[in-house]
Protein backbone atom coordinates (compact mmCIF):
# COMPACT_ATOMS: atom_id res chain seq x y z
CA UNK A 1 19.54 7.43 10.69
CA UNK A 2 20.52 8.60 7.45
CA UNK A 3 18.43 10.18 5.26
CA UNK A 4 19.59 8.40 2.12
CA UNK A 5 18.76 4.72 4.00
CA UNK A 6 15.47 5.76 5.11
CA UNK A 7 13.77 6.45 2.12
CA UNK A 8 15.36 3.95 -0.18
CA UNK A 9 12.52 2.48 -2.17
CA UNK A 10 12.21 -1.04 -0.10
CA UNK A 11 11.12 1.16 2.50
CA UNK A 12 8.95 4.00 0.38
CA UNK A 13 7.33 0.46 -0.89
CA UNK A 14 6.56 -0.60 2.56
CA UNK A 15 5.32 3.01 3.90
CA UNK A 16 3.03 2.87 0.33
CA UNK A 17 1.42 -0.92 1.76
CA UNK A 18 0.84 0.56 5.11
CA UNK A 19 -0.93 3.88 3.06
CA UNK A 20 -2.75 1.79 0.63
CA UNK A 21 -3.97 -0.95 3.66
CA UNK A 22 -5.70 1.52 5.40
CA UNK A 23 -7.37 3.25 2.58
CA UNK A 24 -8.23 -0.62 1.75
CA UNK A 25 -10.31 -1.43 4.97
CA UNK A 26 -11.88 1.76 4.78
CA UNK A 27 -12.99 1.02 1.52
CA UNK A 28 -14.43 -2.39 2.26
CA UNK A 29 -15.86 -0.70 5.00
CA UNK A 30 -18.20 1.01 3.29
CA UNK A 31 -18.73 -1.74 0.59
CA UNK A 32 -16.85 -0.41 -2.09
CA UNK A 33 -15.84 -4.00 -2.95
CA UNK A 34 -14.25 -3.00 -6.53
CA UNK A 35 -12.20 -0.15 -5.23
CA UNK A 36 -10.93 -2.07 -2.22
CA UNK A 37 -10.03 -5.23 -5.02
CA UNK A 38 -8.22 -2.54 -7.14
CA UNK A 39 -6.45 -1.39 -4.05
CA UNK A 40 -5.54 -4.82 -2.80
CA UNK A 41 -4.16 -6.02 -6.33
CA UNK A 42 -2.01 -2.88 -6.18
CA UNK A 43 -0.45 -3.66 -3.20
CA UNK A 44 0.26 -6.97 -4.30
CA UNK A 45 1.71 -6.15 -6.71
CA UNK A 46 4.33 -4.09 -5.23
CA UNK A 47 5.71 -7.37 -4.36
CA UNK A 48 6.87 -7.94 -7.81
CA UNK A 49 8.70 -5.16 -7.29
C-alpha cells in the first residue's frame, strides 16, 4: 500500500480513536472520571471532522 493512502487523515483520525480509546478505559479504570469525559468528548469530536 502506498504510503500517501495510508496516512491520509481519515485514517490518522481513526488510528488517533483507537490511541485515545485505550488511554480512555484506562482512565476510567482508575476512576479518573473527568479525564476519561475529556478524553471521550475528544474523540467525539473527531467526528465533526
Amino acid at each position: 500500500m502506498e504510503r500517501a493512502t495510508l496516512f491520509n487523515v481519515p485514517n490518522q483520525l481513526t488510528i488517533a480513536r483507537l490511541v485515545l480509546s485505550i488511554v480512555f478505559f484506562v482512565f476510567l479504570a482508575l476512576d479518573w472520571y473527568a479525564t476519561s469525559l475529556v478524553l471521550f468528548l475528544v474523540a467525539a469530536g473527531t467526528d465533526w471532522i
